[in-house]
C-alpha atoms as a PDB file:
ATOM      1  CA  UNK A   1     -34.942  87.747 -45.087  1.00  0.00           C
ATOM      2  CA  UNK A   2     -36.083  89.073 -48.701  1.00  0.00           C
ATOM      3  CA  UNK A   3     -39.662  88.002 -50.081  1.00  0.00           C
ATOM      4  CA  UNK A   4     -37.979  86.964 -53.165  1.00  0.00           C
ATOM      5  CA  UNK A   5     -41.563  86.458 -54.899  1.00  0.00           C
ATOM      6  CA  UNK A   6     -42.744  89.911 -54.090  1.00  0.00           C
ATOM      7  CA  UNK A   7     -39.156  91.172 -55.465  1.00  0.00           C
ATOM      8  CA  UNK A   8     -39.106  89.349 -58.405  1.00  0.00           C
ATOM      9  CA  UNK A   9     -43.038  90.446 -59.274  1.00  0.00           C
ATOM     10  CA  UNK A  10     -41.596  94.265 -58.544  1.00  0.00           C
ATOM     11  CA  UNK A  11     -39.191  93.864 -60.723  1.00  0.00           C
ATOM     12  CA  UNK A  12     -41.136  92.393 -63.860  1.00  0.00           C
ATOM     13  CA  UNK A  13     -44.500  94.845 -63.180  1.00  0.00           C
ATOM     14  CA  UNK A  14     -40.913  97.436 -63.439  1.00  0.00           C
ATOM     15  CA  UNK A  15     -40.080  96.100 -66.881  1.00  0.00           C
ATOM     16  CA  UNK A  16     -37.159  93.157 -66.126  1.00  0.00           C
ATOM     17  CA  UNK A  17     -38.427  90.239 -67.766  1.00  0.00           C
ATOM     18  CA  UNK A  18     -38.559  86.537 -65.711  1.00  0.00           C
ATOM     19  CA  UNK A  19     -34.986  85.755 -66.065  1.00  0.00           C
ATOM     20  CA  UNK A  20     -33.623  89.159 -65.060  1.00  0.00           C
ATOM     21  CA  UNK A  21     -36.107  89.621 -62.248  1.00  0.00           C
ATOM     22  CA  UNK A  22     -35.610  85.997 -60.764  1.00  0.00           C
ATOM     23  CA  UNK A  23     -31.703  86.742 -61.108  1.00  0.00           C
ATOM     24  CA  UNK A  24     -31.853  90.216 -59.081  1.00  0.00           C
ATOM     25  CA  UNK A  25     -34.327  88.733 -56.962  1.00  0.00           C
ATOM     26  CA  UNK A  26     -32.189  86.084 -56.126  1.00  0.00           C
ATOM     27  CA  UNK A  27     -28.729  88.092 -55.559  1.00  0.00           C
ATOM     28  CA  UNK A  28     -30.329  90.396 -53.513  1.00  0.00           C
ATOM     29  CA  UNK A  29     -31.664  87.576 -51.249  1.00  0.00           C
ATOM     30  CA  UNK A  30     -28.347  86.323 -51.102  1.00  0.00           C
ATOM     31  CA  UNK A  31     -26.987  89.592 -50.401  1.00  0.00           C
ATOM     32  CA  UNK A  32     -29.334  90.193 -47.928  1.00  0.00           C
ATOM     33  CA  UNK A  33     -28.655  86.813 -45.770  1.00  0.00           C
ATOM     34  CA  UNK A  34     -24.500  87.771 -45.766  1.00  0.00           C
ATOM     35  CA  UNK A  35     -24.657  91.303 -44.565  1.00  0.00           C
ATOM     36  CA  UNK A  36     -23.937  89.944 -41.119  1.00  0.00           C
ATOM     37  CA  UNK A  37     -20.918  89.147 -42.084  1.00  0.00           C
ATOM     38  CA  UNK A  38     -20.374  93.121 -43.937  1.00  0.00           C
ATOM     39  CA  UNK A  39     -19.013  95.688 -41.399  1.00  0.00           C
ATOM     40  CA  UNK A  40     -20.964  98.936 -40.704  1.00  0.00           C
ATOM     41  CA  UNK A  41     -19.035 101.997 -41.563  1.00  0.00           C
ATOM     42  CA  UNK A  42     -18.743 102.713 -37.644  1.00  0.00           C
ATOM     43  CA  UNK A  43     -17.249  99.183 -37.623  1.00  0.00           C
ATOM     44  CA  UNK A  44     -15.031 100.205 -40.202  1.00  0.00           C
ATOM     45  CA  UNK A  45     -13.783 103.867 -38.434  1.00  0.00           C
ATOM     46  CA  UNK A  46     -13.258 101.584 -34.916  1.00  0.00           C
ATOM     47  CA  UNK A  47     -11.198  99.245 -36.909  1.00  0.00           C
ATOM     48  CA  UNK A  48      -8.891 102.195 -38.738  1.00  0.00           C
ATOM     49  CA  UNK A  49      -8.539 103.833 -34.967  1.00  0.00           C
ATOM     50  CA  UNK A  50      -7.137 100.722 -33.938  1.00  0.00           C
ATOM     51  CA  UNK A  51      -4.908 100.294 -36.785  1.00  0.00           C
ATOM     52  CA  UNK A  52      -3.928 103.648 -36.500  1.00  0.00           C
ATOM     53  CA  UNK A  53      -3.169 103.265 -32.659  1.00  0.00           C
ATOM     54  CA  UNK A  54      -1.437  99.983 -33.229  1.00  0.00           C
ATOM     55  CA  UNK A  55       0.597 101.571 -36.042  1.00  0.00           C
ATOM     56  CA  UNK A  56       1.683 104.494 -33.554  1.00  0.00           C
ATOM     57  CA  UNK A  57       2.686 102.438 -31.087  1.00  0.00           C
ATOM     58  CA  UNK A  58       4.903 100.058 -33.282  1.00  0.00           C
ATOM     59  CA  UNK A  59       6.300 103.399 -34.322  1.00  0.00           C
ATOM     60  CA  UNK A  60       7.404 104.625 -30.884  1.00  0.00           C
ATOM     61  CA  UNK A  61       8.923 100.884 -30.422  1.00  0.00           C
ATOM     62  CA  UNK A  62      11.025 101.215 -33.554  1.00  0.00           C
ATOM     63  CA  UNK A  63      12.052 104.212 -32.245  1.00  0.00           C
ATOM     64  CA  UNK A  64      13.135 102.698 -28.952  1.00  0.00           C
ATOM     65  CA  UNK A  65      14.992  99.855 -30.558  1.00  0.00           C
ATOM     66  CA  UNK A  66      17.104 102.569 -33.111  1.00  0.00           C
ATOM     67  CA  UNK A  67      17.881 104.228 -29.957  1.00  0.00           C
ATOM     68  CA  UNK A  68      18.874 101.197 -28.163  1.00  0.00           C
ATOM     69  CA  UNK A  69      21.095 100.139 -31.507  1.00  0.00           C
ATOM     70  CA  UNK A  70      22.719 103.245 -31.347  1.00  0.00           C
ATOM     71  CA  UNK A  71      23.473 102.869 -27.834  1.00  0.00           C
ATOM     72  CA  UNK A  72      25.124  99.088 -28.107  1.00  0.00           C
ATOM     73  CA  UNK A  73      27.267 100.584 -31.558  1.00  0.00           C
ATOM     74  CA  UNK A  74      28.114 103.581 -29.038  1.00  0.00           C
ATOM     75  CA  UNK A  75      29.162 100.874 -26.495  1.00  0.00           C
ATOM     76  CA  UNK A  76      30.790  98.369 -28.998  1.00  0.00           C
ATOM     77  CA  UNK A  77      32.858 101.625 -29.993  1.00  0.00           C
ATOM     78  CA  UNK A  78      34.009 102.156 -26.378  1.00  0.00           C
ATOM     79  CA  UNK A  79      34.650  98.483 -25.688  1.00  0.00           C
ATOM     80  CA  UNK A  80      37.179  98.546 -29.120  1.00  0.00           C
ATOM     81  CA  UNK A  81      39.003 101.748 -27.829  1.00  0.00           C
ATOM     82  CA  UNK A  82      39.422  99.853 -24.426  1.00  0.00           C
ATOM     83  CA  UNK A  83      40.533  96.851 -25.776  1.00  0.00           C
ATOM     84  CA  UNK A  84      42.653  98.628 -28.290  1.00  0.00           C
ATOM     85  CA  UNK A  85      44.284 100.891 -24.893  1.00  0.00           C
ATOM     86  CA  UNK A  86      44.403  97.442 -23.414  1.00  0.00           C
ATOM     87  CA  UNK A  87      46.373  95.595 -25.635  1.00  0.00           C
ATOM     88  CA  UNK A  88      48.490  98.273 -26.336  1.00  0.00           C
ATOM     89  CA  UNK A  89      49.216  98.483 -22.734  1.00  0.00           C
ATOM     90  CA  UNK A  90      50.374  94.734 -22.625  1.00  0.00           C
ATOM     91  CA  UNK A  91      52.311  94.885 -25.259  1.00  0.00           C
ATOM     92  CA  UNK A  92      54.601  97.882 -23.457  1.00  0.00           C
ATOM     93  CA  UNK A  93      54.742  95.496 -21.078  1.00  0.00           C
ATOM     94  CA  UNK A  94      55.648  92.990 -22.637  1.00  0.00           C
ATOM     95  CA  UNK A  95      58.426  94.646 -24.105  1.00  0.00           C
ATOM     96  CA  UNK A  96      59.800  96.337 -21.128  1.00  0.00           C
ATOM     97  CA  UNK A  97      59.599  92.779 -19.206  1.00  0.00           C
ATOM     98  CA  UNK A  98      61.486  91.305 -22.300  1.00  0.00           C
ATOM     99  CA  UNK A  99      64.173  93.952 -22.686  1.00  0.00           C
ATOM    100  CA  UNK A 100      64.329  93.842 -18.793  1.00  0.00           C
ATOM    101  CA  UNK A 101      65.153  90.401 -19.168  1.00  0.00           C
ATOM    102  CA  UNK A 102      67.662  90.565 -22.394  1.00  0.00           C
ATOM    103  CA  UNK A 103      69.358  93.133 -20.092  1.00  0.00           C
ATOM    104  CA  UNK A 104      69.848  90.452 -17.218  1.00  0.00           C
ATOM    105  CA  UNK A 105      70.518  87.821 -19.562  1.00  0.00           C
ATOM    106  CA  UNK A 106      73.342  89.927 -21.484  1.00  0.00           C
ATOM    107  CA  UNK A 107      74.895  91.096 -17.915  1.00  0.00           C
ATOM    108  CA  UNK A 108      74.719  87.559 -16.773  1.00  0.00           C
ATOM    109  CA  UNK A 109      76.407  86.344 -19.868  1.00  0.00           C
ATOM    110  CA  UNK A 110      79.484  88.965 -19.371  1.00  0.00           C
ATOM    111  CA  UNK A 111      79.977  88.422 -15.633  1.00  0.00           C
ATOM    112  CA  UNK A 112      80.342  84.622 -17.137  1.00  0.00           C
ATOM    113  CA  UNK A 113      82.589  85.505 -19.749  1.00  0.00           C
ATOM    114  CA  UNK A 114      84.688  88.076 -17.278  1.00  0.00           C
ATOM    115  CA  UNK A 115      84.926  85.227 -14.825  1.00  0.00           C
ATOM    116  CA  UNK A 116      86.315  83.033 -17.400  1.00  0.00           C
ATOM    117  CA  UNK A 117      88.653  85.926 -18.598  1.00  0.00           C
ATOM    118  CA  UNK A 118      90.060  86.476 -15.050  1.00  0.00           C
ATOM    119  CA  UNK A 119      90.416  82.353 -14.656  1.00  0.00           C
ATOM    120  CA  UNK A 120      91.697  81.527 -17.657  1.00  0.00           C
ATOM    121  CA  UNK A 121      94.089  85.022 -16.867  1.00  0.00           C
ATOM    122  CA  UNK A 122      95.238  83.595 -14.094  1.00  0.00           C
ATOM    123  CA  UNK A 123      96.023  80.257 -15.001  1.00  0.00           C
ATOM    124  CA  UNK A 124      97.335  80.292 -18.241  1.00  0.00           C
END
């Protein structure tokens, strides 16, 4: 704590007249009683370390998530071409199962119509 008396008599026997002295004494008092709460310059470099250490480390985390984006687009890629192989796959399928069937369906449709042919051929 500041002799504010003794400061304010320093600075009128220095040439500051009463208002000025008792002002300066005052602030500086007050000043005096919140350095507590002002960080030392050590503070200050311990602080900007941290910061500095926290920063690098959110870095290298950034850098593990881009990587791990890059691997799920690499993967949603893959997954597209398989589904794309996939459906094009059923769809052959599909078609080959459907002309399969036309194919039956046709045959069995002429062995009808034959068979009606050689019935309707023989009794006329």
């Amino acid at each position: 704590m500041i002799d504010t008396l003794k400061l304010k008599e320093t600075f009128e026997a220095n040439g500051f007249n009463n208002t000025q002295a008792c002002s300066l004494s005052r602030a500086m008092n007050d000043l005096s009683r919140n350095q507590k709460d002002l960080a030392t310059k050590e503070e200050l470099h311990q602080v900007r370390n941290e910061l500095k250490s926290d920063i690098k480390e959110v870095k290298g985390e950034i850098k593990d998530l881009r990587m791990q984006i890059t691997n799920l687009w690499d993967s949603f890629r893959d997954l597209r071409i398989d589904i794309a192989r996939d459906m094009e796959n059923l769809e052959n399928r599909i078609v080959h199962k459907l002309t399969h069937r036309t194919i039956i369906g046709q045959i069995s449709i002429a062995a009808v119509l034959i068979s009606l042919m050689v019935y309707f051929h023989q009794n006329p």
